[in-house]
Protein backbone atom coordinates (compact mmCIF):
# COMPACT_ATOMS: atom_id res chain seq x y z
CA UNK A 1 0.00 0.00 0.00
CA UNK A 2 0.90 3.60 -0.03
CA UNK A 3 2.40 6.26 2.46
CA UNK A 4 1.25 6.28 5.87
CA UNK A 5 1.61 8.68 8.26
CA UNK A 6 1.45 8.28 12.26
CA UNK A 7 0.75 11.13 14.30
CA UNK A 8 1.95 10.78 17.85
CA UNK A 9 5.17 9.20 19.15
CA UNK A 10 3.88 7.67 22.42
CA UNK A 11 3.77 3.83 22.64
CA UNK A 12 0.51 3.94 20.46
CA UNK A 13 1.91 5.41 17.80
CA UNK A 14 5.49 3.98 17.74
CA UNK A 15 3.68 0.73 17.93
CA UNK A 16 1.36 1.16 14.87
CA UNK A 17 4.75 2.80 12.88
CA UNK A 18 7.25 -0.31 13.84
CA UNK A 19 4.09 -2.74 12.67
CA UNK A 20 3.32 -0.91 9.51
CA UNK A 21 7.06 -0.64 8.66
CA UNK A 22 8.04 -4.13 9.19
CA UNK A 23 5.56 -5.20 6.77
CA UNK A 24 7.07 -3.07 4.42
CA UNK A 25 5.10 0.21 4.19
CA UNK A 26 6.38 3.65 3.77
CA UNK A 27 5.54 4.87 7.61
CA UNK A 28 6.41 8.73 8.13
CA UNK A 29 5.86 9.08 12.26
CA UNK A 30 5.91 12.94 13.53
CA UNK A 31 6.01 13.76 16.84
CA UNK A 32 5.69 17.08 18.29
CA UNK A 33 7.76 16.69 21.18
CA UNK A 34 11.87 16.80 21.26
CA UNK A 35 11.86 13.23 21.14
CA UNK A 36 9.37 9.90 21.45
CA UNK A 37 7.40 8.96 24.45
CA UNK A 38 7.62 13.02 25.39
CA UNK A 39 3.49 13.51 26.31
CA UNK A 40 1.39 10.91 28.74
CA UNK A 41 3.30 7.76 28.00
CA UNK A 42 6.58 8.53 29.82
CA UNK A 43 3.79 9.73 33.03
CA UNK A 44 1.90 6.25 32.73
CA UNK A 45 2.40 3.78 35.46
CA UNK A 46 2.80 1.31 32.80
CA UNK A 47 1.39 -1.61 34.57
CA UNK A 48 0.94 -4.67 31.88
CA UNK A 49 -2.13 -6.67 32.52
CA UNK A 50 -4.27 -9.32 30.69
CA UNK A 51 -6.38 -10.18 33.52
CA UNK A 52 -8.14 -7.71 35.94
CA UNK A 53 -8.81 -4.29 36.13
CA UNK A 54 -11.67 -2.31 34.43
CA UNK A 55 -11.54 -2.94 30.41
CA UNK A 56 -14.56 -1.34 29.10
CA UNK A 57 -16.04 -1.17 25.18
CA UNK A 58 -13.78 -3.08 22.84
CA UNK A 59 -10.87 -4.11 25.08
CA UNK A 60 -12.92 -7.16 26.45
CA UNK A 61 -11.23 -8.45 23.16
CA UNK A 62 -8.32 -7.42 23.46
CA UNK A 63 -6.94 -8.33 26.63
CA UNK A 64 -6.68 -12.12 25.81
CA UNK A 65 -4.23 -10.99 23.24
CA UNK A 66 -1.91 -8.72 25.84
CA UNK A 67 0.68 -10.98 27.34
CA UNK A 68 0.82 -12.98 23.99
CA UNK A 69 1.53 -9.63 21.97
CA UNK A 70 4.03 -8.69 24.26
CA UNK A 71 6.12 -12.13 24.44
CA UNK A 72 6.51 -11.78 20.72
CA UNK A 73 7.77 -8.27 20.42
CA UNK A 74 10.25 -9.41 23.39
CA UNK A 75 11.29 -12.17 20.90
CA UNK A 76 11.45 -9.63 17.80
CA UNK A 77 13.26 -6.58 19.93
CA UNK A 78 16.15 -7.85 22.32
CA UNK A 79 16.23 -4.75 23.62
CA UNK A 80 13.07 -4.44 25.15
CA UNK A 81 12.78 -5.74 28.65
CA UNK A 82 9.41 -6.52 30.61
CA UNK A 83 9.75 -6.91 34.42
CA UNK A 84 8.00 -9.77 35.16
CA UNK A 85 7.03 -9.53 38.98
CA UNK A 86 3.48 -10.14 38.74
CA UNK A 87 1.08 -8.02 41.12
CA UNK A 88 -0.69 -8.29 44.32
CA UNK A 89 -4.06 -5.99 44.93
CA UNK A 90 -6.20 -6.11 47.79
CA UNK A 91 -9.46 -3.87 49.10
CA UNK A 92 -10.11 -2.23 52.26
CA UNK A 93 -12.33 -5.32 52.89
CA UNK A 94 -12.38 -8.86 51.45
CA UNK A 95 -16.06 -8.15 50.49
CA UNK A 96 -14.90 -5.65 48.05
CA UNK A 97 -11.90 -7.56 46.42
CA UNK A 98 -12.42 -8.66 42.57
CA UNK A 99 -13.01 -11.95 41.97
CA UNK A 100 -10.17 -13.76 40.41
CA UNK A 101 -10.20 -13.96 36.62
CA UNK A 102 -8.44 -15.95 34.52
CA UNK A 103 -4.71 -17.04 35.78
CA UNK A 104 -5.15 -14.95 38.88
CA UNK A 105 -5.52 -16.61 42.24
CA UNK A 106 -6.70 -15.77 45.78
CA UNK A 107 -3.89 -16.27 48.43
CA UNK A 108 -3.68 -15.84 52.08
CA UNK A 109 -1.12 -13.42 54.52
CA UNK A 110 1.76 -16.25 54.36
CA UNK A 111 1.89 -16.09 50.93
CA UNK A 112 1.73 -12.44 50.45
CA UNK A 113 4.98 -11.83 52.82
CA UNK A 114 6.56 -13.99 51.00
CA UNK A 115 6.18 -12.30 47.88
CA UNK A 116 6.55 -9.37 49.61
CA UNK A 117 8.92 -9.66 52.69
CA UNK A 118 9.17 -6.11 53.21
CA UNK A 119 5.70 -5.36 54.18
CA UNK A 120 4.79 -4.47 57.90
CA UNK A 121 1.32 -5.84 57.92
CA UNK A 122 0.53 -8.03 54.94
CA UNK A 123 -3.25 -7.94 54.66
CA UNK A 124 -5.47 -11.23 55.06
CA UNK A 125 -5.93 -11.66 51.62
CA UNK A 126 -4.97 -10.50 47.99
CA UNK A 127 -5.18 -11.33 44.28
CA UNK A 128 -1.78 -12.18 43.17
CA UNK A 129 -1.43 -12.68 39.47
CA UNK A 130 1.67 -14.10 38.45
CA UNK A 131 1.67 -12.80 34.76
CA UNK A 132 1.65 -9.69 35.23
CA UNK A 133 4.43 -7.07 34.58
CA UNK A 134 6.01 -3.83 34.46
CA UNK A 135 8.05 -1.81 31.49
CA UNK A 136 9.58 1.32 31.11
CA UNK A 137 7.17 3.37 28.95
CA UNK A 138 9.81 5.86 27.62
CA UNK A 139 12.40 3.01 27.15
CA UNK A 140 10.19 1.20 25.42
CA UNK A 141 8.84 3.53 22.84
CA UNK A 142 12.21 4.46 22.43
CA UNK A 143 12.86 1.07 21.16
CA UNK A 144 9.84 0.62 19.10
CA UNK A 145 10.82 3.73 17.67
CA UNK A 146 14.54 2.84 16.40
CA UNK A 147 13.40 -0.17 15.04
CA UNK A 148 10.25 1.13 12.80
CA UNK A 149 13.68 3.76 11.57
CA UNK A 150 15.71 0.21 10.99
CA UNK A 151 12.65 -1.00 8.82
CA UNK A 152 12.89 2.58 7.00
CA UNK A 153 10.22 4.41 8.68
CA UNK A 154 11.03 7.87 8.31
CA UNK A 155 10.89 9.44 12.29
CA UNK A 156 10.84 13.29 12.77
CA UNK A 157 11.14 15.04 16.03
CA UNK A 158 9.63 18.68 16.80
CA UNK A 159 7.13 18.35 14.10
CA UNK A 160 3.50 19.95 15.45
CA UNK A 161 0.81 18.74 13.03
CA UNK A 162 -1.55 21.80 12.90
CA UNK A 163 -4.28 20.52 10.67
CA UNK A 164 -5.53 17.69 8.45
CA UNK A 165 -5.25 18.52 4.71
CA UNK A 166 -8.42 18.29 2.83
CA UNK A 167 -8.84 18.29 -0.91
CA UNK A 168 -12.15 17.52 -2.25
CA UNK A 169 -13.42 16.05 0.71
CA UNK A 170 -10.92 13.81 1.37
CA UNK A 171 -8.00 13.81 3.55
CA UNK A 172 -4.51 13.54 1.97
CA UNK A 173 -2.29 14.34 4.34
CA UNK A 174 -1.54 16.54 7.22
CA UNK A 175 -0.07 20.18 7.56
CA UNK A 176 2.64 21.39 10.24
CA UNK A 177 4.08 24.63 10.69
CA UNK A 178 6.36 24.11 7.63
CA UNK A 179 5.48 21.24 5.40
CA UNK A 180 2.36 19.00 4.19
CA UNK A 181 3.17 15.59 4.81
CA UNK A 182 1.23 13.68 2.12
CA UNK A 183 -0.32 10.09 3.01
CA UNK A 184 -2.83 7.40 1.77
CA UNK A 185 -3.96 7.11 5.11
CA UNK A 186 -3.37 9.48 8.18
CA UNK A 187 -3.27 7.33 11.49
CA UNK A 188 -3.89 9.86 14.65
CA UNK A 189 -2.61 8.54 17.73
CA UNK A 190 -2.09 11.67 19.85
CA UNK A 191 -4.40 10.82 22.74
CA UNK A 192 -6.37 13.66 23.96
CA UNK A 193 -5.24 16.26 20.92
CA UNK A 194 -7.36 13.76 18.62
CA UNK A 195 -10.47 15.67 18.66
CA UNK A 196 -9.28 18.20 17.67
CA UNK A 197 -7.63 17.20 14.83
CA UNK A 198 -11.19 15.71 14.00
CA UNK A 199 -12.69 18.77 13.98
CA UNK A 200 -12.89 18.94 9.97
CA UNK A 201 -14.45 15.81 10.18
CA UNK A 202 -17.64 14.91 10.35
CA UNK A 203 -16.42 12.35 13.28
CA UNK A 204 -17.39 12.68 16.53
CA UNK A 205 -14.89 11.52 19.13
CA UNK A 206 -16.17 11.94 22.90
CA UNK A 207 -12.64 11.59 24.61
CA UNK A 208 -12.11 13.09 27.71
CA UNK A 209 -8.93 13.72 29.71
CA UNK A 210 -8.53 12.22 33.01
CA UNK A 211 -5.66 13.51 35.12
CA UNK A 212 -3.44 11.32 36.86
CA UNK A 213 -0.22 11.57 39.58
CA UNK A 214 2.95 10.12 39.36
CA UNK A 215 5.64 9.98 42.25
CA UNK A 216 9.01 9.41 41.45
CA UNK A 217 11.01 7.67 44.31
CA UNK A 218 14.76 6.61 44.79
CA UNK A 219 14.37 3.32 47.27
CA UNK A 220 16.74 0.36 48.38
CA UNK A 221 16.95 -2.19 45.00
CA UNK A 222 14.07 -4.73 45.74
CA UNK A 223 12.24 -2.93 48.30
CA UNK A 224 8.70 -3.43 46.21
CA UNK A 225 9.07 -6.92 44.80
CA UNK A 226 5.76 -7.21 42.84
CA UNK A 227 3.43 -4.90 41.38
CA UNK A 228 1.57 -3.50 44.70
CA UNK A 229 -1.85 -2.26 44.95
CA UNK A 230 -3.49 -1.70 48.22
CA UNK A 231 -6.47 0.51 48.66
CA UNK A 232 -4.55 3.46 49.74
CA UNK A 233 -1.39 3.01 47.08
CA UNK A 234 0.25 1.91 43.87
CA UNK A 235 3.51 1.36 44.01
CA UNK A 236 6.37 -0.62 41.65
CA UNK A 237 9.72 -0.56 40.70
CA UNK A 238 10.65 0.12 37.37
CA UNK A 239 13.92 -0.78 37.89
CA UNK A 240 16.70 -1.34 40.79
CA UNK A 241 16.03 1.28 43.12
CA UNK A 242 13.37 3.31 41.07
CA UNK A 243 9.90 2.89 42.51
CA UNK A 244 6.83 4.75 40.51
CA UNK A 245 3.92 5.59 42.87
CA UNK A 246 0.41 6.31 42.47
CA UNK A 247 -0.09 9.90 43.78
CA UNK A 248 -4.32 10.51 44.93
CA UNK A 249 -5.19 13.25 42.11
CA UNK A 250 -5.84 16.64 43.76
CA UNK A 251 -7.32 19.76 42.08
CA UNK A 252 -4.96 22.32 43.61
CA UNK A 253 -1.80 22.36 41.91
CA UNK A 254 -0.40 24.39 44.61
CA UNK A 255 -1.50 21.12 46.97
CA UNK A 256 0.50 18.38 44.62
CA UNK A 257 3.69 19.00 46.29
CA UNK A 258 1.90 17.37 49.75
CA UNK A 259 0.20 15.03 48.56
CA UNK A 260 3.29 13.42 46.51
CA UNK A 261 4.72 13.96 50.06
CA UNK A 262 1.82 12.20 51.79
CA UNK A 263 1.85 9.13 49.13
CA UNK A 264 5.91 9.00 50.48
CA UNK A 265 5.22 8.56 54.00
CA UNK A 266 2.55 5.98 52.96
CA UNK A 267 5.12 3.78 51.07
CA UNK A 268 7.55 4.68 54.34
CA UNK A 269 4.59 2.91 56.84
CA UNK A 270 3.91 0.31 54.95
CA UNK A 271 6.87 -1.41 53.78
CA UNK A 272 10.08 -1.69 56.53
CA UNK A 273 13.55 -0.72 55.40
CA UNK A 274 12.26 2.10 53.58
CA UNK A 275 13.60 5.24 55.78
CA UNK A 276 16.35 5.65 52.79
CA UNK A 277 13.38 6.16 50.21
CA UNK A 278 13.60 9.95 48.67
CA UNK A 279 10.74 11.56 46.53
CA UNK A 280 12.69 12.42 43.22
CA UNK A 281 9.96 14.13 41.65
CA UNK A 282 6.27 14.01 40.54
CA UNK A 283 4.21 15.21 37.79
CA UNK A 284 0.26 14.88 36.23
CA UNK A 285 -0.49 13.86 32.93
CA UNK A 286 -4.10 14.23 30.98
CA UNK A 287 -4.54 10.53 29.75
CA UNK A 288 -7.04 10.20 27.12
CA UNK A 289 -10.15 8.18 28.51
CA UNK A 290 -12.62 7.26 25.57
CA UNK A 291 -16.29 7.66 26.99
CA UNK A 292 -16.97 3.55 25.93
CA UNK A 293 -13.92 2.15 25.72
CA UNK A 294 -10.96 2.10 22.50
CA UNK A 295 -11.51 4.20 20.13
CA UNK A 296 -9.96 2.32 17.14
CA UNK A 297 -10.58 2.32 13.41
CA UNK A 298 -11.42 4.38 10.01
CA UNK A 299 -12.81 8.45 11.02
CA UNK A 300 -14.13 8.71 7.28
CA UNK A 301 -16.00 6.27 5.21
CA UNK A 302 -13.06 6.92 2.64
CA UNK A 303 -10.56 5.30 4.84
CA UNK A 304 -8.20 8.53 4.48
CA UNK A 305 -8.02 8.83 8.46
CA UNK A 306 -7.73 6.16 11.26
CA UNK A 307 -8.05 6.62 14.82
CA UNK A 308 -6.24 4.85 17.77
CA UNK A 309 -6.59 6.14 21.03
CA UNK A 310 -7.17 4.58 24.57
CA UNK A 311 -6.96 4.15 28.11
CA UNK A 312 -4.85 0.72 29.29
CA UNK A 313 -2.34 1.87 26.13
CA UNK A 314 0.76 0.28 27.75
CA UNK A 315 -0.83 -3.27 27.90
CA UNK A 316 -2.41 -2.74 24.32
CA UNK A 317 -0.10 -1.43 22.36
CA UNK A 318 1.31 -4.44 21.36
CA UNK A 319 -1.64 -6.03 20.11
CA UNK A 320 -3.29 -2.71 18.64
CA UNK A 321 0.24 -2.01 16.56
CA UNK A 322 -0.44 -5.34 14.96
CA UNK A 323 -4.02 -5.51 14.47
CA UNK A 324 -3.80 -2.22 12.87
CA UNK A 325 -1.20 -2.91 10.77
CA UNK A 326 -3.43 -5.96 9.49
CA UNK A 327 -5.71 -3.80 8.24
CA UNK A 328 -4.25 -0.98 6.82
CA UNK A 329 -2.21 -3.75 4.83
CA UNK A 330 -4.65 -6.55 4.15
CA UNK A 331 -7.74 -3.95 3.61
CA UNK A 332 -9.73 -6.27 6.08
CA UNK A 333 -11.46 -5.16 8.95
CA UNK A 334 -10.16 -7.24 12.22
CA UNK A 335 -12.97 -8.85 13.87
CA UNK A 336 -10.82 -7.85 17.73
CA UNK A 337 -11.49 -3.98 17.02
CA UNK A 338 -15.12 -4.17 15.71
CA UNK A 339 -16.79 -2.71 19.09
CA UNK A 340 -13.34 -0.17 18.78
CA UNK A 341 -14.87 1.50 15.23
CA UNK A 342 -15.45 5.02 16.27
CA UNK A 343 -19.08 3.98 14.05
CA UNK A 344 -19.75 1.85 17.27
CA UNK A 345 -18.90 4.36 20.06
């Protein structure tokens, strides 16, 4: 097929590009940022989950394809690494604990300090699922992003798309401040500034922002074992000594500074040995929260535009850079993403 062109270099994005570009097609991927992974995906928490959680709309068929998706790109990228702890969550009450879903299991206080030594009062109860893991979101894109270059996607940095360019109704490209980059098919994957790149369309898109907290904290290597959810945190190490924490989202940005110090002194009480932990640094991103769930597929009836955006875009990247890349390539619509069509939401 013809030209694409991604907009957006977070893991959506790079993921769609590296797809489209192994299989051979011309992939142009502009990012408005200095470099990739520069907007909500270096803020995400970047937990990796096929089971559990809240997957609304279209990513009830998608999840079964998460783990799988992301044990193949391991095998086609060496230098990607996924931290495979697993996770642990628990309620303020067994009554209002999840059920366990598929490959997830119930386990009792014994087993919990054992996967996690370090805490002071392991609760009665949690739901530990083994598969689940951890990446770094900016390392990762990163990576995604050097290979769709090594399969001749063409990658440029600093490049603000302004507008969609529209010749007799249809779109054939996009504009930036200094060039039109012309496409086939535009693929927008910038989150939250979709809409309004939509706004010459006749589509629709009800996606709102939600904001969320991040805590940055310097800790003894191996403090936080597993991927740690408890009903007043969120805590897990991205790598030796580098824990990410949940921060509770306040209004007042004035008030952010205290509450990344509160979520501190949390971690502090609940796991022992960790007087040496030190808040690096915090910060709030806007991540894009479709109204019913994925918002994946063709904007126009004339297939000139495609949509990707989503909550839960660390675990399906994967699986949404290949499904997408099937059907830009194959013409075919892939029966995963039909409750994903933006026609459906």
């Amino acid at each position: 097929m013809s030209g694409v062109v991604v907009v957006g270099a977070g893991i959506v994005g790079s993921s769609v590009a590296y797809h489209l570009a192994r299989r051979g097609v011309p992939v142009t991927l502009l990012e408005q940022g200095s470099a990739p992974a520069t907007g909500v995906t270096k803020d995400s928490f970047a937990w990796v989950r096929g089971s559990g959680g809240h997957w609304p709309g279209g990513a009830q068929e998608l999840r079964e394809h998460v783990l799988a998706d992301y044990r193949r790109l391991e095998n086609e990228l060496p230098h990607l690494t996924v931290r495979r702890t697993g996770s642990l969550t628990w309620a303020d009450t067994p009554a209002q604990d999840s059920r366990p879903g598929p490959g997830q299991f119930r386990i009792g206080r014994s087993d919990i300090a054992a996967l996690e030594p370090n805490l002071r009062h392991p609760p009665d109860q949690a739901l530990h699922t083994p598969s689940d893991a951890g990446i770094d979101p900016t390392a990762m894109t990163h990576v995604l992003v050097a290979a769709a270059g090594a399969h001749g996607a063409t990658v440029l940095h600093n490049t603000a798309v302004t507008s969609l360019q529209v010749s007799n109704g249809r779109v054939e490209g996009v504009l930036t401040s200094t060039a039109l980059h012309a496409a086939e098919t535009v693929v927008l994957a910038a989150g939250t500034g979709v809409p309004k790149l939509c706004e010459q369309l006749s589509a629709d898109l009800a996606i709102a922002a939600s904001p969320a907290t991040l805590a940055r904290v310097t800790a003894p290597p191996g403090l936080v074992k597993t991927i740690v959810a408890g009903p007043e945190f969120e805590v897990r190490e991205v790598r030796d000594g580098d824990l990410l924490l949940v921060v509770p989202h306040v209004e007042v940005t004035a008030a952010l500074s205290q509450a990344a110090q509160a979520a501190l002194q949390r971690l502090k009480t609940t796991f022992q040995g960790s007087d040496q932990c030190r808040l690096v640094g915090y910060s709030t991103s806007q991540r894009p929260m479709p109204a019913r769930g994925p918002v994946i597929g063709y904007a126009t009836n004339d297939r000139s535009v495609y949509v990707a955006v989503m909550h839960s875009a660390i675990s399906l990247a994967p699986t949404v850079g290949r499904l997408i890349a099937d059907e830009l390539v194959t013409g075919r619509p892939a029966p995963e993403l039909q409750r994903c069509c933006p026609r459906a939401h």
